[in-house]
PDB file of N, CA and C in Angstrom:
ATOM      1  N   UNK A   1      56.304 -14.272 127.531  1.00  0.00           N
ATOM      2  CA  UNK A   1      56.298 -12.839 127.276  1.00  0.00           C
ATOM      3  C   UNK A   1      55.024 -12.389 126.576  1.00  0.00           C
ATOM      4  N   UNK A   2      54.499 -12.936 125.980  1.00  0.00           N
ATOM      5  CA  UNK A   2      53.291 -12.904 125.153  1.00  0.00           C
ATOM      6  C   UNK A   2      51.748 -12.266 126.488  1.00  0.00           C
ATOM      7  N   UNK A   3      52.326 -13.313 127.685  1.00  0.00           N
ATOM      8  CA  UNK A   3      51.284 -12.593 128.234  1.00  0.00           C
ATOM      9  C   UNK A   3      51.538 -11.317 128.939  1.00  0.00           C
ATOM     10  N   UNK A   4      52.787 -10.720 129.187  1.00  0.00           N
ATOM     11  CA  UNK A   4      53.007  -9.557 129.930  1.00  0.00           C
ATOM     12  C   UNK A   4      52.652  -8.581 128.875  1.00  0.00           C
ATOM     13  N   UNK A   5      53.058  -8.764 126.911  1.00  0.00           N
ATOM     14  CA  UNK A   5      52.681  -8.362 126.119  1.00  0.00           C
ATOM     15  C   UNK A   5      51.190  -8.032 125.649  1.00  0.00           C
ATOM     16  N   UNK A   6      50.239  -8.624 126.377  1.00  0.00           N
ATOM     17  CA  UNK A   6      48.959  -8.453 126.210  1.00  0.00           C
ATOM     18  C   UNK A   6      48.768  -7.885 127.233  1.00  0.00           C
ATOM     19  N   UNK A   7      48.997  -7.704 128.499  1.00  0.00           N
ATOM     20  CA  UNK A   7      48.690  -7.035 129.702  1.00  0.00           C
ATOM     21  C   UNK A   7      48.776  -5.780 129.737  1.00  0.00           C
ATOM     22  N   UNK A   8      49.965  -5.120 129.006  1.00  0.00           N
ATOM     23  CA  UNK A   8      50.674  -4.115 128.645  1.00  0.00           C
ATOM     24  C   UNK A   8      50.072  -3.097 127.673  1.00  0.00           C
ATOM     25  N   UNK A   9      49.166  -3.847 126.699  1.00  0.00           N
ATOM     26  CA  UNK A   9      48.295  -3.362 125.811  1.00  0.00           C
ATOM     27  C   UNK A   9      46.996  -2.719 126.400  1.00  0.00           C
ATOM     28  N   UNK A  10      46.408  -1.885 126.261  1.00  0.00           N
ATOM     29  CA  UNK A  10      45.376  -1.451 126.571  1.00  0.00           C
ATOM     30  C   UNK A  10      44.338  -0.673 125.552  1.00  0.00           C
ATOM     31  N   UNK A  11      42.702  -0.299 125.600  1.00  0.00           N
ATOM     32  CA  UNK A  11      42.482   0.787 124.950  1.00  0.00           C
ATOM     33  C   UNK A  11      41.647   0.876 125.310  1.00  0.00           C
ATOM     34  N   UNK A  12      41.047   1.982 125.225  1.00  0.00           N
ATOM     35  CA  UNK A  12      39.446   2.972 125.895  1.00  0.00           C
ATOM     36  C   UNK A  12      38.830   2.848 124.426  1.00  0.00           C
ATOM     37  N   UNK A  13      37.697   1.867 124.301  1.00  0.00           N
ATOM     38  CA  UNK A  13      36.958   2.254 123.317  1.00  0.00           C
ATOM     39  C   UNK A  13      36.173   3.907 123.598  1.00  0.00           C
ATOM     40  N   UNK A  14      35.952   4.197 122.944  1.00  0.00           N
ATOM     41  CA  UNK A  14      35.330   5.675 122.818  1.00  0.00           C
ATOM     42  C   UNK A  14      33.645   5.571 122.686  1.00  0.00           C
ATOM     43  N   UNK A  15      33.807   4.837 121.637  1.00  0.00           N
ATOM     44  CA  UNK A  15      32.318   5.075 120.577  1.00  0.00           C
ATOM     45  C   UNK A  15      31.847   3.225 120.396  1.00  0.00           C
ATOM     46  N   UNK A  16      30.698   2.580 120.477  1.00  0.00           N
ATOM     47  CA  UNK A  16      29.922   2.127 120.234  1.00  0.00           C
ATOM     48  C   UNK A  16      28.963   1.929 118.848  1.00  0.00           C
ATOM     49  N   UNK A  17      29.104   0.968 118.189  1.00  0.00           N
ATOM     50  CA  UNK A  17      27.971   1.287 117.447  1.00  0.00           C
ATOM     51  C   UNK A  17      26.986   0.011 117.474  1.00  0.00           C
ATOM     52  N   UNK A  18      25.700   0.849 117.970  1.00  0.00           N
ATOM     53  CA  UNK A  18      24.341   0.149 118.482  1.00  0.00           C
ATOM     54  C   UNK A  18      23.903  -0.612 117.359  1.00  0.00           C
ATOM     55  N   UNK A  19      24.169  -0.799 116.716  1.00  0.00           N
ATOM     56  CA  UNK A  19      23.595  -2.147 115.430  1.00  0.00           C
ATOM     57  C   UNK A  19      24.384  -2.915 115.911  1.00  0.00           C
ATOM     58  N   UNK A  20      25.920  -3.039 116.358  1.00  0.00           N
ATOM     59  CA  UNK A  20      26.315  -4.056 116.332  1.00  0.00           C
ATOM     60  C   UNK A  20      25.655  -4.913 117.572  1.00  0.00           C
ATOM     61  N   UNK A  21      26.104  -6.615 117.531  1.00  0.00           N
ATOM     62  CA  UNK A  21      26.203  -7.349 119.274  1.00  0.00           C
ATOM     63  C   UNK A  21      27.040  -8.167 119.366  1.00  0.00           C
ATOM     64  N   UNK A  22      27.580  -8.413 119.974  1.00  0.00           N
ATOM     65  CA  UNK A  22      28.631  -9.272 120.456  1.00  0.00           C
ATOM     66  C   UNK A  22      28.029 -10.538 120.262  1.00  0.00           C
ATOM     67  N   UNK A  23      28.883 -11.422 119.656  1.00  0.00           N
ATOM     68  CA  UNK A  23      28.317 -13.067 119.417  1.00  0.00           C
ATOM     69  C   UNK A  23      28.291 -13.623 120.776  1.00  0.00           C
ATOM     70  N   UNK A  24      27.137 -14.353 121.388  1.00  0.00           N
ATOM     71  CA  UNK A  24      27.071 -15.810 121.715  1.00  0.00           C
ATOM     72  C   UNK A  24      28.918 -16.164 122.339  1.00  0.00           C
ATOM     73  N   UNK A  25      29.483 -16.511 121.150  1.00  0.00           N
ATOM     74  CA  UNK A  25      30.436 -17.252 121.244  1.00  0.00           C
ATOM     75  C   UNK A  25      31.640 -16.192 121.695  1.00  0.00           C
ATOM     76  N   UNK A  26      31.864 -15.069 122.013  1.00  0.00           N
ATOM     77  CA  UNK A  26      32.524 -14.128 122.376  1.00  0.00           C
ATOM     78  C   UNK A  26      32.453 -13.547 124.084  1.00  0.00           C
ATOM     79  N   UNK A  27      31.082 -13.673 123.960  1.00  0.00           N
ATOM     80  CA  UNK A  27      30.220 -12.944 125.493  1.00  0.00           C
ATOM     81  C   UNK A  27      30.584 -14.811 126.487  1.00  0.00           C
ATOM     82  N   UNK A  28      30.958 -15.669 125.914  1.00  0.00           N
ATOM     83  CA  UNK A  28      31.236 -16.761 126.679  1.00  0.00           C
ATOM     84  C   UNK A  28      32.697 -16.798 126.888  1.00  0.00           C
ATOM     85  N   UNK A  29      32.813 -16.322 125.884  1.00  0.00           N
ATOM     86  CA  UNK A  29      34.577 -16.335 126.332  1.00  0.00           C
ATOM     87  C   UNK A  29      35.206 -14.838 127.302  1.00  0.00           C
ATOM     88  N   UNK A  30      34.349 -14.273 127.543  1.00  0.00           N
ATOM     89  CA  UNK A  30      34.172 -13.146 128.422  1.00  0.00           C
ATOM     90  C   UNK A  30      34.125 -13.567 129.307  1.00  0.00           C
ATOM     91  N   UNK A  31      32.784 -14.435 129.821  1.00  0.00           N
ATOM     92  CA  UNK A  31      32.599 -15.159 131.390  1.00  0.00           C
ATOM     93  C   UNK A  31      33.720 -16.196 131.547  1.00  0.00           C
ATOM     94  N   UNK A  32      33.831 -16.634 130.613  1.00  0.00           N
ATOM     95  CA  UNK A  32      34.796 -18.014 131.288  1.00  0.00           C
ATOM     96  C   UNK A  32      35.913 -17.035 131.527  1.00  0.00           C
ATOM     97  N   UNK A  33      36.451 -15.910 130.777  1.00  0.00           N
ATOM     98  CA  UNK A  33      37.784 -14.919 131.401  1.00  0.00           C
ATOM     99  C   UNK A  33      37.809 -14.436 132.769  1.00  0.00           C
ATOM    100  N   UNK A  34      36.210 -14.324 132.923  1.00  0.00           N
ATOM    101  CA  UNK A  34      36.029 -13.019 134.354  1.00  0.00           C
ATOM    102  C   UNK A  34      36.300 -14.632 135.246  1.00  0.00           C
ATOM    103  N   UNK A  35      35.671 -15.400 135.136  1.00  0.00           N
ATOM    104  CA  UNK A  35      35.563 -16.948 136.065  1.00  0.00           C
ATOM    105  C   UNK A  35      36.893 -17.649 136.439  1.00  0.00           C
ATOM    106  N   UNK A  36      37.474 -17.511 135.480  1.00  0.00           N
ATOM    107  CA  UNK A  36      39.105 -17.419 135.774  1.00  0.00           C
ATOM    108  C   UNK A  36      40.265 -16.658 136.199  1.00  0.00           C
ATOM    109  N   UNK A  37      39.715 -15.339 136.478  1.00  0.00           N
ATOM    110  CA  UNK A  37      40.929 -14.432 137.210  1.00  0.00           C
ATOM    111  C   UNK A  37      40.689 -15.055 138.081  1.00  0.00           C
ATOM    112  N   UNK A  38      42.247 -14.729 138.510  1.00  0.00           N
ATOM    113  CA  UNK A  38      43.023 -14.986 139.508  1.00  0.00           C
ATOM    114  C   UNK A  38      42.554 -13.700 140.964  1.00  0.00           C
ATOM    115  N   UNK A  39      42.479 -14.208 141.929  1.00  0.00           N
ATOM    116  CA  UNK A  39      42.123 -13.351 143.380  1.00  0.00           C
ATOM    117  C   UNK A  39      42.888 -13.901 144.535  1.00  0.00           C
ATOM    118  N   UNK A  40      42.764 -12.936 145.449  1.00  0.00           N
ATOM    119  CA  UNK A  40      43.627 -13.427 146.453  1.00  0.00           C
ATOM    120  C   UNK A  40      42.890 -14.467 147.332  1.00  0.00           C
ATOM    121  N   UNK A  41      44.036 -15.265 147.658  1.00  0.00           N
ATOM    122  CA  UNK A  41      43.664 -16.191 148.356  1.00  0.00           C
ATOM    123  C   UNK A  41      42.752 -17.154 148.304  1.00  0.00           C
ATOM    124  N   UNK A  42      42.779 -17.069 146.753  1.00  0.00           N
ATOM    125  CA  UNK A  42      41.719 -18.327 146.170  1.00  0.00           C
ATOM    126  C   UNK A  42      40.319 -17.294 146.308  1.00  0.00           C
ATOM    127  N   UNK A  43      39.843 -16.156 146.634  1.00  0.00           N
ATOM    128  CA  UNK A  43      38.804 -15.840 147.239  1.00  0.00           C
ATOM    129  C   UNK A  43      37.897 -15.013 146.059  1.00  0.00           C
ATOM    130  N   UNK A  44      36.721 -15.140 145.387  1.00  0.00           N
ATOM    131  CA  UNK A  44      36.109 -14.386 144.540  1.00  0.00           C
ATOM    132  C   UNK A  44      35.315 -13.639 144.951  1.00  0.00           C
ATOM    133  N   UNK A  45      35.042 -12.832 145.246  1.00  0.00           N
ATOM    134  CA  UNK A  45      34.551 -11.700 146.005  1.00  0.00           C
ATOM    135  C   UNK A  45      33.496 -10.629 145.017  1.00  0.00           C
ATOM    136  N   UNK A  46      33.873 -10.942 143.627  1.00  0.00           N
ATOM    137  CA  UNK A  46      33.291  -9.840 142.558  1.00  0.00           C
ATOM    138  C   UNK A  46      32.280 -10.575 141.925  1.00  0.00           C
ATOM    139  N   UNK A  47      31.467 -10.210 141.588  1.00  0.00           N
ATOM    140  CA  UNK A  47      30.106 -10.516 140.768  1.00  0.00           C
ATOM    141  C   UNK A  47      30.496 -10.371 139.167  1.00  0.00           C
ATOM    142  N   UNK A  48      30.360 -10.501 137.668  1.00  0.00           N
ATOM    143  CA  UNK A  48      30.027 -10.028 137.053  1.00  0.00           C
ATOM    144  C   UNK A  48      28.339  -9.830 136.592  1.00  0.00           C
ATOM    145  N   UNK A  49      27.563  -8.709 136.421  1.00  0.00           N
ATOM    146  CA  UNK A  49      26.088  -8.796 135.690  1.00  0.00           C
ATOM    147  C   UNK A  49      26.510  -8.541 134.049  1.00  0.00           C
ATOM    148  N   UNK A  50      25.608  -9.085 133.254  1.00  0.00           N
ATOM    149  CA  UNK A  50      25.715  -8.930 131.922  1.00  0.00           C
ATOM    150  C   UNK A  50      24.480  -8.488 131.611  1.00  0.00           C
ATOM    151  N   UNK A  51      24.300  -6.897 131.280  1.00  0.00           N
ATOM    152  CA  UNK A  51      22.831  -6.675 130.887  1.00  0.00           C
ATOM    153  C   UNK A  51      22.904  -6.123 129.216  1.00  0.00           C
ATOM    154  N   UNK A  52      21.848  -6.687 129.129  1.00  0.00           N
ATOM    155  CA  UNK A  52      21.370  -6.393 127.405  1.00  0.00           C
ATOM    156  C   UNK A  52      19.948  -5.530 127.485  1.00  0.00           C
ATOM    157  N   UNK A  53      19.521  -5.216 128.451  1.00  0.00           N
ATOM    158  CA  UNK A  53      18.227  -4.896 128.693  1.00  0.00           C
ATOM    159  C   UNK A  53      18.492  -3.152 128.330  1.00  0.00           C
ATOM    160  N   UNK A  54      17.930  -2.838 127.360  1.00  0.00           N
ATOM    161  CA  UNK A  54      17.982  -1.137 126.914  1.00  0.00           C
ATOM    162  C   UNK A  54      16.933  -0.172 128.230  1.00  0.00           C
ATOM    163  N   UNK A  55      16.389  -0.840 128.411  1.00  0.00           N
ATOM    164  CA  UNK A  55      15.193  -0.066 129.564  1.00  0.00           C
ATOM    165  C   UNK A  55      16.654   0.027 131.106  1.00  0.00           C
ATOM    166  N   UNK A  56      17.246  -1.002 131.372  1.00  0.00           N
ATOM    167  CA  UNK A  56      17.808  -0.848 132.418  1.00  0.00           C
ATOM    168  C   UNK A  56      19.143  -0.494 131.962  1.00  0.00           C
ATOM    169  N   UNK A  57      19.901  -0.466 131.075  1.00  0.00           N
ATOM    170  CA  UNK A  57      20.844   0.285 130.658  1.00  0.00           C
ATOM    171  C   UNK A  57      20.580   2.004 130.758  1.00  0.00           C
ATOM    172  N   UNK A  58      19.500   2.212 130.400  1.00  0.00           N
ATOM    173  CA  UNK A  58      19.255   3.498 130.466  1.00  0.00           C
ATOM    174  C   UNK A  58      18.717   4.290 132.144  1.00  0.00           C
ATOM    175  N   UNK A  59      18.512   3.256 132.729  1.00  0.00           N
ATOM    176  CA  UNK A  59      18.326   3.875 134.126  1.00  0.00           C
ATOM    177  C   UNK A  59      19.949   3.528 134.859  1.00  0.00           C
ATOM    178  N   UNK A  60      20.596   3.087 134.366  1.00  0.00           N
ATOM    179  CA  UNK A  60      21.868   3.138 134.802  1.00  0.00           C
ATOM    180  C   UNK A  60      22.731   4.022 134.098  1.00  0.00           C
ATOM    181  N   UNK A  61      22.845   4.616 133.037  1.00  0.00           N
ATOM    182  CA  UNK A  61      23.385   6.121 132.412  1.00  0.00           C
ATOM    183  C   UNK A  61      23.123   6.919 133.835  1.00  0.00           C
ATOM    184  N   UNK A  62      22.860   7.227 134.007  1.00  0.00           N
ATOM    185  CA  UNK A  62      22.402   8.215 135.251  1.00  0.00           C
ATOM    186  C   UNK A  62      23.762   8.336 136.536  1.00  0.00           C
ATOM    187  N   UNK A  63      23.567   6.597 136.516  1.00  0.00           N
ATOM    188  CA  UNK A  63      24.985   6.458 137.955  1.00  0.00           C
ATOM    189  C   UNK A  63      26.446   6.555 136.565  1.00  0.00           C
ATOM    190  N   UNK A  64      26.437   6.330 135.868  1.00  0.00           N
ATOM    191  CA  UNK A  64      27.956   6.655 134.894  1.00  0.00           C
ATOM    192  C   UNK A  64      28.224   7.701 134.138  1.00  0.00           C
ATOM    193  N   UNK A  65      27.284   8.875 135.293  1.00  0.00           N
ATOM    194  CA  UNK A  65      27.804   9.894 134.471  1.00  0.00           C
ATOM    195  C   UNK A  65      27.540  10.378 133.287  1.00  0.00           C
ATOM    196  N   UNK A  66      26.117   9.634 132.606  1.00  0.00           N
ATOM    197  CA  UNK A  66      25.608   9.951 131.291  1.00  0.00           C
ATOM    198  C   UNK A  66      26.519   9.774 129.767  1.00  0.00           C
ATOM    199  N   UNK A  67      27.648   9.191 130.421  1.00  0.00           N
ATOM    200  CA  UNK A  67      28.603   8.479 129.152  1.00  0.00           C
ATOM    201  C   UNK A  67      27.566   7.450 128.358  1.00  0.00           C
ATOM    202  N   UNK A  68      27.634   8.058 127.222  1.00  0.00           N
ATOM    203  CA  UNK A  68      26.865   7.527 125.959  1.00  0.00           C
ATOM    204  C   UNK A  68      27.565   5.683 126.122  1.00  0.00           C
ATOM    205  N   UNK A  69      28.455   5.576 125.826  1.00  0.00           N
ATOM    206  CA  UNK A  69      28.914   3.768 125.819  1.00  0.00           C
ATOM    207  C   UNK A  69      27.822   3.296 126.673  1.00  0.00           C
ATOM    208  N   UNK A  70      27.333   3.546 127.741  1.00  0.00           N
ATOM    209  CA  UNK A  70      26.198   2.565 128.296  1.00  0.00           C
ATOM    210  C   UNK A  70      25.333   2.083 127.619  1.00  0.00           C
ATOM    211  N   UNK A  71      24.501   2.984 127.126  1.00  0.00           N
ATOM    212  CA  UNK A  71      23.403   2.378 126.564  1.00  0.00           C
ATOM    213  C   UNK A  71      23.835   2.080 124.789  1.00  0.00           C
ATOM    214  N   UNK A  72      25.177   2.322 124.266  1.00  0.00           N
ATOM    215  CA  UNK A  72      25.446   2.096 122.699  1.00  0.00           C
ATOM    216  C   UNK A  72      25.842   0.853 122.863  1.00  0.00           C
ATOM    217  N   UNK A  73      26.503   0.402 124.037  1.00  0.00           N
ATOM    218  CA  UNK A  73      27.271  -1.120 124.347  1.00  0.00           C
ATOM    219  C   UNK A  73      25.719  -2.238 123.752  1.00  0.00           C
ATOM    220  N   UNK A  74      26.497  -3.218 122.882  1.00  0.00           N
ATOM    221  CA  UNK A  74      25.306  -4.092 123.241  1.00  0.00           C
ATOM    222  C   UNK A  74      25.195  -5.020 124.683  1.00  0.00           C
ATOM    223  N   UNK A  75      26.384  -5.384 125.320  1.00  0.00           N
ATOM    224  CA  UNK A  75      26.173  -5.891 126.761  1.00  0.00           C
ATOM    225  C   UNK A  75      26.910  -5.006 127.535  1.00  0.00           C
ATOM    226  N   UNK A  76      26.063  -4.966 128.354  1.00  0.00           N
ATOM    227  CA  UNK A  76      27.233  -3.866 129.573  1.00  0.00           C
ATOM    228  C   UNK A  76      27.381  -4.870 131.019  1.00  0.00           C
ATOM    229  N   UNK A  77      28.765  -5.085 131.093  1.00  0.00           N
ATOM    230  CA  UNK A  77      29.661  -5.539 132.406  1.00  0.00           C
ATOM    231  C   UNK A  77      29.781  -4.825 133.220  1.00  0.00           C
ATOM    232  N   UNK A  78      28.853  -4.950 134.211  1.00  0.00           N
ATOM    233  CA  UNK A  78      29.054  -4.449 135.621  1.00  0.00           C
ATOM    234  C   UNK A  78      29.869  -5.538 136.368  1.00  0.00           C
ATOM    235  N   UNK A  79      30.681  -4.554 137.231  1.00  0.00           N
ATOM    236  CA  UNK A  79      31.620  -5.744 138.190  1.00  0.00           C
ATOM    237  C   UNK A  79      30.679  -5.100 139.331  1.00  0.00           C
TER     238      UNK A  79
END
């Protein structure tokens, strides 16, 4: 139950704050999460990119609608 209990949970961060970054040891346990969903038919089909790059974060604000979280995120997950 624990995991339908975490599934069930959700939240929209809002706000960002750009001093912070995500550890090393966090942003790995991210990939090994995305590397492990489950897909159909055994089949992985999705990419994740992990950019930290502020120059290309900011030419990508543009395609999201100019939502500030892009460029405040310290890594941004594109699927």
């Amino acid at each position: 139950m624990k995991t339908i209990k975490a599934l069930k949970w959700r939240y929209a961060c809002k706000k960002f704050n750009p001093d912070k970054k995500i550890s090393n040891k966090k942003l790995k346990r991210l990939k090994k999460s995305f590397q492990l969903t489950a897909t159909s038919f055994g089949l992985f089909p999705i990419k994740m990119l992990i950019i930290e790059n502020s120059k290309t974060k900011n030419i990508l604000l543009e395609h999201a609608y100019y939502q500030k979280q892009v460029t405040d995120c310290s890594h941004l997950l594109v699927l």
